[in-house]
C-alpha atoms as a PDB file:
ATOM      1  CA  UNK A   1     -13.898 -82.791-268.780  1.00  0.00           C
ATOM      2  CA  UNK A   2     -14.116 -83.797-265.017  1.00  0.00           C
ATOM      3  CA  UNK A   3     -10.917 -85.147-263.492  1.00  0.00           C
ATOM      4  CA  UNK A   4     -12.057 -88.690-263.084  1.00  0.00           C
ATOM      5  CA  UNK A   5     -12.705 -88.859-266.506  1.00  0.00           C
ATOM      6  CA  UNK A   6      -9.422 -87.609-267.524  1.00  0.00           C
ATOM      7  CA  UNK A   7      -8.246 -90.222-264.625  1.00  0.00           C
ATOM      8  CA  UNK A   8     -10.438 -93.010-266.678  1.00  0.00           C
ATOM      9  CA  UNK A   9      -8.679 -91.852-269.935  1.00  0.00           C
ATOM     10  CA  UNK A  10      -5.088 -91.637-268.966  1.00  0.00           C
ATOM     11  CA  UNK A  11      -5.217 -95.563-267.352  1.00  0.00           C
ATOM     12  CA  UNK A  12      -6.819 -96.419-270.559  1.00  0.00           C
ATOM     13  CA  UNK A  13      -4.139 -94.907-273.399  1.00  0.00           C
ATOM     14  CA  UNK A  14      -2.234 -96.617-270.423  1.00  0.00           C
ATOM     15  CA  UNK A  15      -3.086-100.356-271.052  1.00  0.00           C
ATOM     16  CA  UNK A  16      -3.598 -99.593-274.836  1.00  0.00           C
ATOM     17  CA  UNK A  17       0.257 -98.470-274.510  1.00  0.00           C
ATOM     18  CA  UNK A  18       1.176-101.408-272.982  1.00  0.00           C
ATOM     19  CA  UNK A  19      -0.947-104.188-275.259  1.00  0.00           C
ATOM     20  CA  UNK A  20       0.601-102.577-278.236  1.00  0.00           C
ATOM     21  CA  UNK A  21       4.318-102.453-276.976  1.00  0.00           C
ATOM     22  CA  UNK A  22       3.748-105.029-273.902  1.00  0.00           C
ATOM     23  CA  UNK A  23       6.800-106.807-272.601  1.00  0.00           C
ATOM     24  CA  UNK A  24       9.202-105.615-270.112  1.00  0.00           C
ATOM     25  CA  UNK A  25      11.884-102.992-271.409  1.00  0.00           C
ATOM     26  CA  UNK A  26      15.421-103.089-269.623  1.00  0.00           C
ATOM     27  CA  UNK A  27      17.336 -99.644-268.755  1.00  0.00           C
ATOM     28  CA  UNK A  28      19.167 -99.462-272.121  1.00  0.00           C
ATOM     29  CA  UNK A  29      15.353 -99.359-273.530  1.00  0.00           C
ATOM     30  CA  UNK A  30      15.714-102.441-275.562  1.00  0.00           C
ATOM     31  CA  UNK A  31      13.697-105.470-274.959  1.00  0.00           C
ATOM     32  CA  UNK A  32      14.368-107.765-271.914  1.00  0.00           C
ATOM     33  CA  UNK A  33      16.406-110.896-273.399  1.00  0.00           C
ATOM     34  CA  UNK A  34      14.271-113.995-273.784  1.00  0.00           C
ATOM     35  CA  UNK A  35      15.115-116.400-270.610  1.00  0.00           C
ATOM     36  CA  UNK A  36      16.770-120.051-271.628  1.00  0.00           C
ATOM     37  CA  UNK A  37      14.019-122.989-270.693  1.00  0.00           C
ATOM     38  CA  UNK A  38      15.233-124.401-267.577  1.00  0.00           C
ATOM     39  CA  UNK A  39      17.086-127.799-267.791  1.00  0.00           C
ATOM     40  CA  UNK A  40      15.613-130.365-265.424  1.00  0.00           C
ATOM     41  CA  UNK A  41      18.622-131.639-263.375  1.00  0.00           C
ATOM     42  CA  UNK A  42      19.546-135.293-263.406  1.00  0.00           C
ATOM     43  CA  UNK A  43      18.111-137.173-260.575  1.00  0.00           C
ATOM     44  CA  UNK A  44      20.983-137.524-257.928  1.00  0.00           C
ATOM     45  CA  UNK A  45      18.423-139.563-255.734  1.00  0.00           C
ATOM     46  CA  UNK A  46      16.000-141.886-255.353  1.00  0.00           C
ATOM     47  CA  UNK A  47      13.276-141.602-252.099  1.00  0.00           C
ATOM     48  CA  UNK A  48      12.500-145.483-250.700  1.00  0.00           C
ATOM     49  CA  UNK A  49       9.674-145.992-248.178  1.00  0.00           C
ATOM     50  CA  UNK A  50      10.359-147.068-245.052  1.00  0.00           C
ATOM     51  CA  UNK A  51       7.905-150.422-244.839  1.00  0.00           C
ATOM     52  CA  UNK A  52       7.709-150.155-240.746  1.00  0.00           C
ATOM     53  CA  UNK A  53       7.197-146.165-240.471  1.00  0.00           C
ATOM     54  CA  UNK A  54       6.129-144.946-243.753  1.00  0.00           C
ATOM     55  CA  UNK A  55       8.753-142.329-243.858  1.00  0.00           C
ATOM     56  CA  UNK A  56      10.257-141.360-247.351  1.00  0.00           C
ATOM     57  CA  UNK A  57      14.122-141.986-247.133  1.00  0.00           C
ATOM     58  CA  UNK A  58      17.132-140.831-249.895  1.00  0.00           C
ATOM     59  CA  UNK A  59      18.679-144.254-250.841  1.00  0.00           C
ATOM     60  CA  UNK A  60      21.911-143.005-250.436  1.00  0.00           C
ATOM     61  CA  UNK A  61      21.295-142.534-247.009  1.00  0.00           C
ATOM     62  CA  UNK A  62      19.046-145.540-245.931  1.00  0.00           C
ATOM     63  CA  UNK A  63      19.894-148.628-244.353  1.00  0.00           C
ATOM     64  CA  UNK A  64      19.560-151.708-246.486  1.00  0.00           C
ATOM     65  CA  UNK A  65      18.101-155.127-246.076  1.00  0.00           C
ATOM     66  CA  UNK A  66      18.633-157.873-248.718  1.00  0.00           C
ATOM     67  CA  UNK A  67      15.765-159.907-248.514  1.00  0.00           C
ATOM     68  CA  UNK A  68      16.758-162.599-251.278  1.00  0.00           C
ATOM     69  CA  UNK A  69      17.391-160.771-254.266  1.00  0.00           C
ATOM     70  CA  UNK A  70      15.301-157.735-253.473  1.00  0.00           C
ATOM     71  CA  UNK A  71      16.355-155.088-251.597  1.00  0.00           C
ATOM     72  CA  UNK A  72      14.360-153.401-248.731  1.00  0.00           C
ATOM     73  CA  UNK A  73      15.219-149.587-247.461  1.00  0.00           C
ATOM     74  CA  UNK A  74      15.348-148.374-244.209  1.00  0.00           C
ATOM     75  CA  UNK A  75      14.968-144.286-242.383  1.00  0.00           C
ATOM     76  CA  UNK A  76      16.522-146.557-239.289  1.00  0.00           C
ATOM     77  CA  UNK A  77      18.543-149.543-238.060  1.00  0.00           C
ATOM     78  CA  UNK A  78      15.736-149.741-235.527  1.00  0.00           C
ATOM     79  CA  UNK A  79      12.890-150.245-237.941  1.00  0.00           C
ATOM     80  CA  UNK A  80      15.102-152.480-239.735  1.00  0.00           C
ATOM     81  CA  UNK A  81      15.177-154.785-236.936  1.00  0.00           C
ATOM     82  CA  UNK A  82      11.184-154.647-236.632  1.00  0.00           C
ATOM     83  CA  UNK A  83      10.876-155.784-239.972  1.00  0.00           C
ATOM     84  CA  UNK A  84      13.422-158.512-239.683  1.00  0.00           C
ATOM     85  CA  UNK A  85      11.330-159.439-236.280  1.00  0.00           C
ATOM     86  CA  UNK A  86       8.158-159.583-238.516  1.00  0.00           C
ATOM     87  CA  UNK A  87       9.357-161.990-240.855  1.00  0.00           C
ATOM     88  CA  UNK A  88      10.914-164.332-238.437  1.00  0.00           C
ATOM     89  CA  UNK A  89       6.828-165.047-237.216  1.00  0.00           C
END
């Protein structure tokens, strides 16, 4: 046999190694452990548009307009006075 066929061969009893026994083997030779499903975290935050600019702000950290009983968020006290400027015309 020619070397690239023994090549060929030895890759294939390679892959037909690993389809058989696939999975990843740790250093003691067992089996890797299964990994836990992640847990999706609460959400801590909620992102508000900014009405003048368009930029996405965390509530926490906006500024706040009550406009009657709704409330209107904020990325600045600047574009917080715009708005309030708009709705006085």
């Amino acid at each position: 046999m020619s070397p690239i066929r023994i090549l060929i061969l030895a890759i294939l009893v390679y892959i037909a190694y690993r389809l058989v026994f696939g999975g990843k083997t740790i250093a003691g030779g067992g089996r890797e452990p299964e990994k836990p499903e992640r847990k999706e975290m609460p959400v801590d935050d909620v992102l508000e548009e900014d009405p003048v600019c368009g930029k996405l702000v965390p509530r926490k950290q906006a500024v706040r307009y009550l406009q009657g009983e709704k409330a209107v968020y904020f990325c600045s006290e600047e574009c917080c006075g715009k708005y309030k400027d708009d709705q006085k015309d």
